[in-house]
PDB file of N, CA and C in Angstrom:
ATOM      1  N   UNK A   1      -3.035   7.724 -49.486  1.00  0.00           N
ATOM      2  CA  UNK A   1      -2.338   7.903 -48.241  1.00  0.00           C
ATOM      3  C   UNK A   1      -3.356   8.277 -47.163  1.00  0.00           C
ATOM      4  N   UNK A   2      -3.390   7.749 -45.568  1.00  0.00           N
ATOM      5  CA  UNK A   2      -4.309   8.068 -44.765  1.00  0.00           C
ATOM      6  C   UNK A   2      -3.530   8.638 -43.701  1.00  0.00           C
ATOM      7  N   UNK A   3      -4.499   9.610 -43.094  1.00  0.00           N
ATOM      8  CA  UNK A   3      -3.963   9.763 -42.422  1.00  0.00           C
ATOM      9  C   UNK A   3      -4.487   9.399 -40.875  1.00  0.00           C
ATOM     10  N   UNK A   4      -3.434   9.176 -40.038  1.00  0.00           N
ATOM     11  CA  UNK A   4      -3.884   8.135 -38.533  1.00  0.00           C
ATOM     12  C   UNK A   4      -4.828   9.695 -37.113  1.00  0.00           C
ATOM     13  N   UNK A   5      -5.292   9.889 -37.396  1.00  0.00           N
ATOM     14  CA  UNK A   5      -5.634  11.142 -36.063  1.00  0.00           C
ATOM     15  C   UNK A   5      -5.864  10.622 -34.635  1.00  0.00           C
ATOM     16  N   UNK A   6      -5.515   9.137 -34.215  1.00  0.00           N
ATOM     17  CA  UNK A   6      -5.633   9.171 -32.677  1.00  0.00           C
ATOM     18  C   UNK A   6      -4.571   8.082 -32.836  1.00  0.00           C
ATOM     19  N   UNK A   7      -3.912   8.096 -31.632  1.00  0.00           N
ATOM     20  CA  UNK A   7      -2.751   7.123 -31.545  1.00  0.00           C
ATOM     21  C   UNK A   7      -3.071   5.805 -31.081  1.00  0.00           C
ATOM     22  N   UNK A   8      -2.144   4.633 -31.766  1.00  0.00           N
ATOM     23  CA  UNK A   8      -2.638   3.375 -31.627  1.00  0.00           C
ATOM     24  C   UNK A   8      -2.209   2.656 -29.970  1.00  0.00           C
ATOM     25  N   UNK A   9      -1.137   3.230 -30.687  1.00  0.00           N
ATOM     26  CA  UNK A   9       0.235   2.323 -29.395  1.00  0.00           C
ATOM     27  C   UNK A   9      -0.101   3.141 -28.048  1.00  0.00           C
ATOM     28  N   UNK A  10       0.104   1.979 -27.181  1.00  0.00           N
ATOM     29  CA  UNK A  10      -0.358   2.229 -25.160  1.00  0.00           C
ATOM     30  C   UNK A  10       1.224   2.130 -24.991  1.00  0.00           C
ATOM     31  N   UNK A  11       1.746   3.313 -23.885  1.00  0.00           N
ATOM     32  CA  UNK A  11       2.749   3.235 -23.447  1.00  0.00           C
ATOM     33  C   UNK A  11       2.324   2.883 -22.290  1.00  0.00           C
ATOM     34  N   UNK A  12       2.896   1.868 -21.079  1.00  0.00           N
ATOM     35  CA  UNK A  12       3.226   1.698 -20.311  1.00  0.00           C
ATOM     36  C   UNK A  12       4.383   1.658 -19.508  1.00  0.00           C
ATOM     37  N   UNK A  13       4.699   2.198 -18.008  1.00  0.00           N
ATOM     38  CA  UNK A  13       5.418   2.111 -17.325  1.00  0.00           C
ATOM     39  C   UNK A  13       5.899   1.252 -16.498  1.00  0.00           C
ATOM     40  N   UNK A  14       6.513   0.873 -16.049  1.00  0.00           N
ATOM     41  CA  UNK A  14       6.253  -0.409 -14.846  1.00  0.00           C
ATOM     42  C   UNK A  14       7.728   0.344 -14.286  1.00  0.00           C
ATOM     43  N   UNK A  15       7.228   0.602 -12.858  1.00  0.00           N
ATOM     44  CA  UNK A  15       8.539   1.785 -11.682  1.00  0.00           C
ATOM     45  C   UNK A  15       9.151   0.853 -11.301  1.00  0.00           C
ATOM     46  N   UNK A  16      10.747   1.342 -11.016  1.00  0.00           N
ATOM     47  CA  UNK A  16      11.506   0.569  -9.705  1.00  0.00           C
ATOM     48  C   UNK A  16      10.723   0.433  -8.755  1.00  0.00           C
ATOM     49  N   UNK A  17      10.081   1.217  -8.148  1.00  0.00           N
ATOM     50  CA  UNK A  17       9.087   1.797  -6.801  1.00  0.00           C
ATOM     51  C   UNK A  17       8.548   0.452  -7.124  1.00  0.00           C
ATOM     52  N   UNK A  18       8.247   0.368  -5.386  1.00  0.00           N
ATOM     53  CA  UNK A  18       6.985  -0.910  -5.253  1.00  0.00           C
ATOM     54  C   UNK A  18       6.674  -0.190  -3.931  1.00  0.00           C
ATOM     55  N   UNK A  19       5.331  -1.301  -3.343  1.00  0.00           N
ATOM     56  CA  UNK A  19       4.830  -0.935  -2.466  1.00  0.00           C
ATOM     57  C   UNK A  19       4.095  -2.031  -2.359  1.00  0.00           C
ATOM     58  N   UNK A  20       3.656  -1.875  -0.293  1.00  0.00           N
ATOM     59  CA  UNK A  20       3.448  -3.233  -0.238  1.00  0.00           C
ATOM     60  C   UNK A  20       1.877  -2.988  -0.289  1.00  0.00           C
ATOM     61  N   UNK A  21       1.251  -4.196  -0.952  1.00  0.00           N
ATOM     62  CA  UNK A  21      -0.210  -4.193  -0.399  1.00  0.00           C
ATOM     63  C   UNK A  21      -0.475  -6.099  -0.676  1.00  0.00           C
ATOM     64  N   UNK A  22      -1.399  -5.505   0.561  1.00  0.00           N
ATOM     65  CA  UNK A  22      -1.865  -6.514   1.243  1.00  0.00           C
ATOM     66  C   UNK A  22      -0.694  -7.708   1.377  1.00  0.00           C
ATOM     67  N   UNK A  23       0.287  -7.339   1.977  1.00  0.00           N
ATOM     68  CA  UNK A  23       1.451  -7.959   2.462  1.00  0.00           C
ATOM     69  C   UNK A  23       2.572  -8.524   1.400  1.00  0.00           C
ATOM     70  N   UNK A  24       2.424  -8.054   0.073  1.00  0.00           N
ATOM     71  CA  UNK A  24       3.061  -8.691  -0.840  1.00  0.00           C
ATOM     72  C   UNK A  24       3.964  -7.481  -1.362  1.00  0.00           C
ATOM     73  N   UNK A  25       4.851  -7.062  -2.009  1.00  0.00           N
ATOM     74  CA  UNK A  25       5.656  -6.445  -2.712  1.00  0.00           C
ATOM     75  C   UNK A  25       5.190  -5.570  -3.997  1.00  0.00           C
ATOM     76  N   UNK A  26       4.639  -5.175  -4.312  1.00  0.00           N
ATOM     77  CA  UNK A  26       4.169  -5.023  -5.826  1.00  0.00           C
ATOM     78  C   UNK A  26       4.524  -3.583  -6.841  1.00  0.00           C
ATOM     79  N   UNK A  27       4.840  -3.766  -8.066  1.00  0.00           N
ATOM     80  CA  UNK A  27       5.351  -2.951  -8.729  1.00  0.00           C
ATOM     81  C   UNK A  27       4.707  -1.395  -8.898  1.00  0.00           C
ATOM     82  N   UNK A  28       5.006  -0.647  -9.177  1.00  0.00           N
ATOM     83  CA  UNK A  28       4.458   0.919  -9.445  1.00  0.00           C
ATOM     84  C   UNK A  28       3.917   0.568 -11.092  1.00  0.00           C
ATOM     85  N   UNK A  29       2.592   1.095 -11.565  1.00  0.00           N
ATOM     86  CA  UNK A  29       2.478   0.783 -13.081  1.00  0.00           C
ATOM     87  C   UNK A  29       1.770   2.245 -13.606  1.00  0.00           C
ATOM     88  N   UNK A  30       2.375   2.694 -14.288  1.00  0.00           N
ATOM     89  CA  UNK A  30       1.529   3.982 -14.708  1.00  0.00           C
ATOM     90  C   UNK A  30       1.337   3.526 -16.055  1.00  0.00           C
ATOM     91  N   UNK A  31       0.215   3.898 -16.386  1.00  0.00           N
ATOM     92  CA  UNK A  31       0.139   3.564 -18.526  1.00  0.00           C
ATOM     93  C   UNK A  31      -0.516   5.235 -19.123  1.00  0.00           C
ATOM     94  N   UNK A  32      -0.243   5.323 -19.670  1.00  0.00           N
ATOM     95  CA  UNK A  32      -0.293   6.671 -20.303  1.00  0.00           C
ATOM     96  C   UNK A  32      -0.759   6.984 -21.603  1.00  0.00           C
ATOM     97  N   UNK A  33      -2.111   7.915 -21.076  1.00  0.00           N
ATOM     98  CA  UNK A  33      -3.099   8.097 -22.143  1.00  0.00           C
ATOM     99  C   UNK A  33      -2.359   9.739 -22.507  1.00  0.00           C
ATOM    100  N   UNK A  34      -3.093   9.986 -23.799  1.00  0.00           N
ATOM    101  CA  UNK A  34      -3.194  11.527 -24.293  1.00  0.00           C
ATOM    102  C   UNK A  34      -3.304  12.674 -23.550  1.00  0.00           C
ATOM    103  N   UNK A  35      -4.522  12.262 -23.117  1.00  0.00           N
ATOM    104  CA  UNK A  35      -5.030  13.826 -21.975  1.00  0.00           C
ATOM    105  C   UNK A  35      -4.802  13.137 -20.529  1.00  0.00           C
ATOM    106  N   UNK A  36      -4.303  11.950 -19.909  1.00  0.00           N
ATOM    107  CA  UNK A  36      -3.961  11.781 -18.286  1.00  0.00           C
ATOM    108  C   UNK A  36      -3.087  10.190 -18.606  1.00  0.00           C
ATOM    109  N   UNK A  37      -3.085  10.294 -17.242  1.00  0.00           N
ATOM    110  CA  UNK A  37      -2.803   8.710 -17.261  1.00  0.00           C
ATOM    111  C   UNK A  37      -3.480   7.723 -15.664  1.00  0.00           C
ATOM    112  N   UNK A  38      -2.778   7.273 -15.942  1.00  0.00           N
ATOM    113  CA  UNK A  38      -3.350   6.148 -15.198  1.00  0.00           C
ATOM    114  C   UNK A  38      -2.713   5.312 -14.682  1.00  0.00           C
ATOM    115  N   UNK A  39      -2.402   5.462 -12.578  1.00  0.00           N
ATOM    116  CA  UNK A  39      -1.578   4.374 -11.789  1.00  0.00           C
ATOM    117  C   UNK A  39      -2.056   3.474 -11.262  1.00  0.00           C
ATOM    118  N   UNK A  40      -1.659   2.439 -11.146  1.00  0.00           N
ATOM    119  CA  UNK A  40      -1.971   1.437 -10.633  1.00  0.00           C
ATOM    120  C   UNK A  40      -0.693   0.269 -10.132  1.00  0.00           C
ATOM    121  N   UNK A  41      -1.133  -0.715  -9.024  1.00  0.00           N
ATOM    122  CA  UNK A  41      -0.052  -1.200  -8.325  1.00  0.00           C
ATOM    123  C   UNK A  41      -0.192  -2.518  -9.303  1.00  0.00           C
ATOM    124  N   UNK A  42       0.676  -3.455  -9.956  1.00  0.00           N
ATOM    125  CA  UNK A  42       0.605  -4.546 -10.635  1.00  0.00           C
ATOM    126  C   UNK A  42       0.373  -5.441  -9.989  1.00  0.00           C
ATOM    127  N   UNK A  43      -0.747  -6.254 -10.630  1.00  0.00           N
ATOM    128  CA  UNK A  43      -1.627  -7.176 -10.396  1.00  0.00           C
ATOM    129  C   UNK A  43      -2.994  -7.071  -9.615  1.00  0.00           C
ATOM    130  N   UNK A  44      -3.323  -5.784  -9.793  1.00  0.00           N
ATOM    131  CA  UNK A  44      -4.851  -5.329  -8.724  1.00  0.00           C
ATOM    132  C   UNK A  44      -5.423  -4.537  -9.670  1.00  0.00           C
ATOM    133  N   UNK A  45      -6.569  -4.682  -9.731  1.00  0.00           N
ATOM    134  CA  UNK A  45      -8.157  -4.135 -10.650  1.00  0.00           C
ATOM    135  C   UNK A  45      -7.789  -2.690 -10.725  1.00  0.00           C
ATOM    136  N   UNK A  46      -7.491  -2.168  -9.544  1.00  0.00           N
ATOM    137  CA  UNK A  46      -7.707  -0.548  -9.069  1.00  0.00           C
ATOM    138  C   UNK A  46      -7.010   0.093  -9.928  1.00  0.00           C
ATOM    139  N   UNK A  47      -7.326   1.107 -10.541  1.00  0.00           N
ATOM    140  CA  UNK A  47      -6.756   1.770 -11.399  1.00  0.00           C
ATOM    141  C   UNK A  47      -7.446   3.291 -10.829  1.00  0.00           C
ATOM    142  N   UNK A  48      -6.427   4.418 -11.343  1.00  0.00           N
ATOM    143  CA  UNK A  48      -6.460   6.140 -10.706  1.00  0.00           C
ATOM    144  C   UNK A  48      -6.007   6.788 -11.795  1.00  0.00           C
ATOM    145  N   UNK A  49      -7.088   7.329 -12.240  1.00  0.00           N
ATOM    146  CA  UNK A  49      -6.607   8.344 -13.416  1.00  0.00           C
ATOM    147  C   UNK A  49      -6.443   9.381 -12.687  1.00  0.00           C
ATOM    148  N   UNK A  50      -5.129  10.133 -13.478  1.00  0.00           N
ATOM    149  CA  UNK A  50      -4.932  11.732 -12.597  1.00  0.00           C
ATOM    150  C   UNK A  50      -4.500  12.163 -14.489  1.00  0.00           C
ATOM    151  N   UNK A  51      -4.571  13.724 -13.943  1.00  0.00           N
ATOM    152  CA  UNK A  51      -4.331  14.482 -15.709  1.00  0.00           C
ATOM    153  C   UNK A  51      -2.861  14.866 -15.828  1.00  0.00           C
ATOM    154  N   UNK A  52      -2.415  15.105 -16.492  1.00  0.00           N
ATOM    155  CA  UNK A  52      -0.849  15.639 -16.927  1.00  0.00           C
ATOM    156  C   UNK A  52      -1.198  16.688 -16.066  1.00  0.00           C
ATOM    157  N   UNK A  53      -1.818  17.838 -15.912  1.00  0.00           N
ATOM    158  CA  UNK A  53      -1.914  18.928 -15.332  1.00  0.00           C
ATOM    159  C   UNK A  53      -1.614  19.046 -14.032  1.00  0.00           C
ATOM    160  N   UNK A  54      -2.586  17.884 -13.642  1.00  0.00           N
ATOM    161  CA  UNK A  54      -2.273  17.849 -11.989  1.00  0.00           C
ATOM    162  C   UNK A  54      -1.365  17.393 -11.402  1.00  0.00           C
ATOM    163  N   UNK A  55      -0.504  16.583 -12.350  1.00  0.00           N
ATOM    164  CA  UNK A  55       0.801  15.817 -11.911  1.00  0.00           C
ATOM    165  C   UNK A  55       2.109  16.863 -12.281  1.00  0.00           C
ATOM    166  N   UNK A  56       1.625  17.666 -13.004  1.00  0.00           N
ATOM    167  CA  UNK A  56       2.312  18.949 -13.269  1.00  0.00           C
ATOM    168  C   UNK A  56       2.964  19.752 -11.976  1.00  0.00           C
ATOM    169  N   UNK A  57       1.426  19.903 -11.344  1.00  0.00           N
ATOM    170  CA  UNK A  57       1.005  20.617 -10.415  1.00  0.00           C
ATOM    171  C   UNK A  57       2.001  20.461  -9.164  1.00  0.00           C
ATOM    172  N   UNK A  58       1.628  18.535  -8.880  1.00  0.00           N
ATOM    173  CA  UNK A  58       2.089  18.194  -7.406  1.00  0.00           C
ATOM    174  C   UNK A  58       3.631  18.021  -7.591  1.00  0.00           C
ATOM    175  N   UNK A  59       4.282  18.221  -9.031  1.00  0.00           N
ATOM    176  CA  UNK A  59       5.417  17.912  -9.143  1.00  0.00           C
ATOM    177  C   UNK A  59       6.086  19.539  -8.601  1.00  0.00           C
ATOM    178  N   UNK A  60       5.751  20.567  -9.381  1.00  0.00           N
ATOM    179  CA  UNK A  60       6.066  21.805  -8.887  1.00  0.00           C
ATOM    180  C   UNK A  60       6.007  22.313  -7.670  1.00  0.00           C
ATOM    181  N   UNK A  61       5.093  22.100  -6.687  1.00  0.00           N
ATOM    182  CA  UNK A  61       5.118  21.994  -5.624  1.00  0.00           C
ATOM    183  C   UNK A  61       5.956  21.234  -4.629  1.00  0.00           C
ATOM    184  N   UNK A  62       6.004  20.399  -4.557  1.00  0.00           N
ATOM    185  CA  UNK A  62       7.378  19.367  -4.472  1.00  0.00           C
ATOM    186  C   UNK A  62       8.587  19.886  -4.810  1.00  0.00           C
ATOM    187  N   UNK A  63       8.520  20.510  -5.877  1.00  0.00           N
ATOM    188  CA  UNK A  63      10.232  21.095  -5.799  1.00  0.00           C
ATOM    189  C   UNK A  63      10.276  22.220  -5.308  1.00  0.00           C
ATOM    190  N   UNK A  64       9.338  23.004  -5.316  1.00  0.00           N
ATOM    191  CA  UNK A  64       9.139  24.720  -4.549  1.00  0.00           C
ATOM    192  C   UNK A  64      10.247  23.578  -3.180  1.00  0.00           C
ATOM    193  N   UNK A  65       8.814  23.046  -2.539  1.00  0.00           N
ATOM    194  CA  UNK A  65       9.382  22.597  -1.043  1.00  0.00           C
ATOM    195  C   UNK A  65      10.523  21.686  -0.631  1.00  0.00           C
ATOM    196  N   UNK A  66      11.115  21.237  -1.554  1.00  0.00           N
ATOM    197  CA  UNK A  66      12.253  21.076  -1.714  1.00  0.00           C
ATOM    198  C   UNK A  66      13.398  22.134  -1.653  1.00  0.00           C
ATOM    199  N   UNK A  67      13.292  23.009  -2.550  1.00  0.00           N
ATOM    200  CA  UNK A  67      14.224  23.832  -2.870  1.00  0.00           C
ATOM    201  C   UNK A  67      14.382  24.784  -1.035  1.00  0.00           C
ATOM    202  N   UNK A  68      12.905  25.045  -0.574  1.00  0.00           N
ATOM    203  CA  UNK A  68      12.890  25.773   0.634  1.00  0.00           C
ATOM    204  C   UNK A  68      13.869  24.536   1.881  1.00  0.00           C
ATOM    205  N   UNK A  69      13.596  23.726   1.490  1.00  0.00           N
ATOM    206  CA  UNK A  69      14.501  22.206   2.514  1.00  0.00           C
ATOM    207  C   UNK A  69      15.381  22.207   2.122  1.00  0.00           C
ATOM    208  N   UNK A  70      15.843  22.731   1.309  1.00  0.00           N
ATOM    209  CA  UNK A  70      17.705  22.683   1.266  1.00  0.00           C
ATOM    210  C   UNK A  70      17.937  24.088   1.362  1.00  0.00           C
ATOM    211  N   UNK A  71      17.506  24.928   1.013  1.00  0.00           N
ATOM    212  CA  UNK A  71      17.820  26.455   1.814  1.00  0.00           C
ATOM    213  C   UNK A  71      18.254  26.268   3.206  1.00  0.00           C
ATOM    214  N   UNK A  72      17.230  25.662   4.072  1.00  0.00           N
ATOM    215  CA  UNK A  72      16.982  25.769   4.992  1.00  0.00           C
ATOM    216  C   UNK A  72      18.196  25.013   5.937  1.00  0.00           C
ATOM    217  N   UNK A  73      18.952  24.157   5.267  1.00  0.00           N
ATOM    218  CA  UNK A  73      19.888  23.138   5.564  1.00  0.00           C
ATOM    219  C   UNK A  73      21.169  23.767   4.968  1.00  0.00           C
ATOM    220  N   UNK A  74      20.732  24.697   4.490  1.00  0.00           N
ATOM    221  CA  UNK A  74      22.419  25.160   4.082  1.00  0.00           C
ATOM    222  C   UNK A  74      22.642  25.929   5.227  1.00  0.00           C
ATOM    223  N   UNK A  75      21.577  26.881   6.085  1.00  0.00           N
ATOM    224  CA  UNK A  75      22.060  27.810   6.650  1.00  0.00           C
ATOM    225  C   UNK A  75      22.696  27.250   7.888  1.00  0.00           C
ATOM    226  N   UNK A  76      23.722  27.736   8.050  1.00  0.00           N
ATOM    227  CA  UNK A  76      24.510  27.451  10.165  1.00  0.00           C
ATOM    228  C   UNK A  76      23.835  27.866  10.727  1.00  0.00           C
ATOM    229  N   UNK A  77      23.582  26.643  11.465  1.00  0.00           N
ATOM    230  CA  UNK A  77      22.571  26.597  12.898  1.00  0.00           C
ATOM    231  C   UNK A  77      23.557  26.920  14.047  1.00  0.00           C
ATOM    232  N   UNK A  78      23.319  27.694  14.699  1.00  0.00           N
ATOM    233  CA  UNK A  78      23.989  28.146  16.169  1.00  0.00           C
ATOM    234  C   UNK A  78      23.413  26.885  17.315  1.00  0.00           C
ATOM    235  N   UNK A  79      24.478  26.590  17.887  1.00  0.00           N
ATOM    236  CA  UNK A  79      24.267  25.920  18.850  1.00  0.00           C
ATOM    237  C   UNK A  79      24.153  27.023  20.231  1.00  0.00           C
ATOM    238  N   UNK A  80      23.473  26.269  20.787  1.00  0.00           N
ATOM    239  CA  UNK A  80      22.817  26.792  22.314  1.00  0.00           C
ATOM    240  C   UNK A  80      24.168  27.444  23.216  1.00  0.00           C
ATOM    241  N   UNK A  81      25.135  27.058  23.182  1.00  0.00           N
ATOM    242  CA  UNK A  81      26.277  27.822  23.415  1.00  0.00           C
ATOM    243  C   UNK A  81      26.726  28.881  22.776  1.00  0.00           C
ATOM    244  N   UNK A  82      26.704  29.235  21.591  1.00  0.00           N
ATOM    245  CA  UNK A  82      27.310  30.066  20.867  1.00  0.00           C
ATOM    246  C   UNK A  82      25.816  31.400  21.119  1.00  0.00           C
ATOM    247  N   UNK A  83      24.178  30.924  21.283  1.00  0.00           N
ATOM    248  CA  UNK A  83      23.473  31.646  21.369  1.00  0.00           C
ATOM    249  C   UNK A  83      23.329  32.158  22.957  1.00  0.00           C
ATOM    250  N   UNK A  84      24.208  31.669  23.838  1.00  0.00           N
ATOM    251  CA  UNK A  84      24.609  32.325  25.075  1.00  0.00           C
ATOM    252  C   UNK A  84      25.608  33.532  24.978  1.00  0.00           C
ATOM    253  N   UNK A  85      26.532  33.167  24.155  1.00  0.00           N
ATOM    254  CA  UNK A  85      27.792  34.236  24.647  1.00  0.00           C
ATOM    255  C   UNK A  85      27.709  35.618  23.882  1.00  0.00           C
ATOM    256  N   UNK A  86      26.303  34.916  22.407  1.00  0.00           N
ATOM    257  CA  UNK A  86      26.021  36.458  21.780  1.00  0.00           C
ATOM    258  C   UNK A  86      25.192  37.554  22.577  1.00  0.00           C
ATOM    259  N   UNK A  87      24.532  36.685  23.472  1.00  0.00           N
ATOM    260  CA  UNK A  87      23.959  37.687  24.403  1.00  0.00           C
ATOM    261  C   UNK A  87      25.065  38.417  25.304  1.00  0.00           C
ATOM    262  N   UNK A  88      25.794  38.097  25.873  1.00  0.00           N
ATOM    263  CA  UNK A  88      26.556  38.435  27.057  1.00  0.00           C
ATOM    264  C   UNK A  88      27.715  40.168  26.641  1.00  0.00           C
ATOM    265  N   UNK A  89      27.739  39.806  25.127  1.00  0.00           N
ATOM    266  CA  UNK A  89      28.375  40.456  24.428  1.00  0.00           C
ATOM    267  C   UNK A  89      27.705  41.818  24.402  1.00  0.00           C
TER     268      UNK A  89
END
């Protein structure tokens, strides 16, 4: 019996998300290694490794500032009238 210590199989992603470059439409592609992964737009050379960590990172952040953008939208905003007559009071 052997045993396997690094994995064979490449997962790849391919996103709803597109984006345009160089005037064409093109898919979101992330493929995903062990320790990072790796985006790229389908059908172009360019490839961007980033680490689980850091995508960790910008994801948590993103929801911090999120969460502060809907705070911020729950609260009643006084209109410019209503901040007249509290003075007068």
């Amino acid at each position: 019996m052997s045993c396997l210590l690094e994995r064979k199989a490449q997962i790849i992603f391919i996103t709803a998300s597109s984006m345009r470059d160089n005037g064409k439409r093109r898919k979101i592609v992330i493929e995903s290694r062990p320790e990072f992964a790796i985006v790229r737009i389908e059908g172009s050379k360019e490839r961007f490794p980033i680490s689980w960590e850091m995508i960790y990172e910008v994801a948590k952040r993103h929801h911090l500032q999120n969460l502060r953008l809907e705070a911020e939208a729950d609260q009643p905003r006084k209109s410019p009238k209503q901040k007249g007559k509290n003075r007068n009071r």
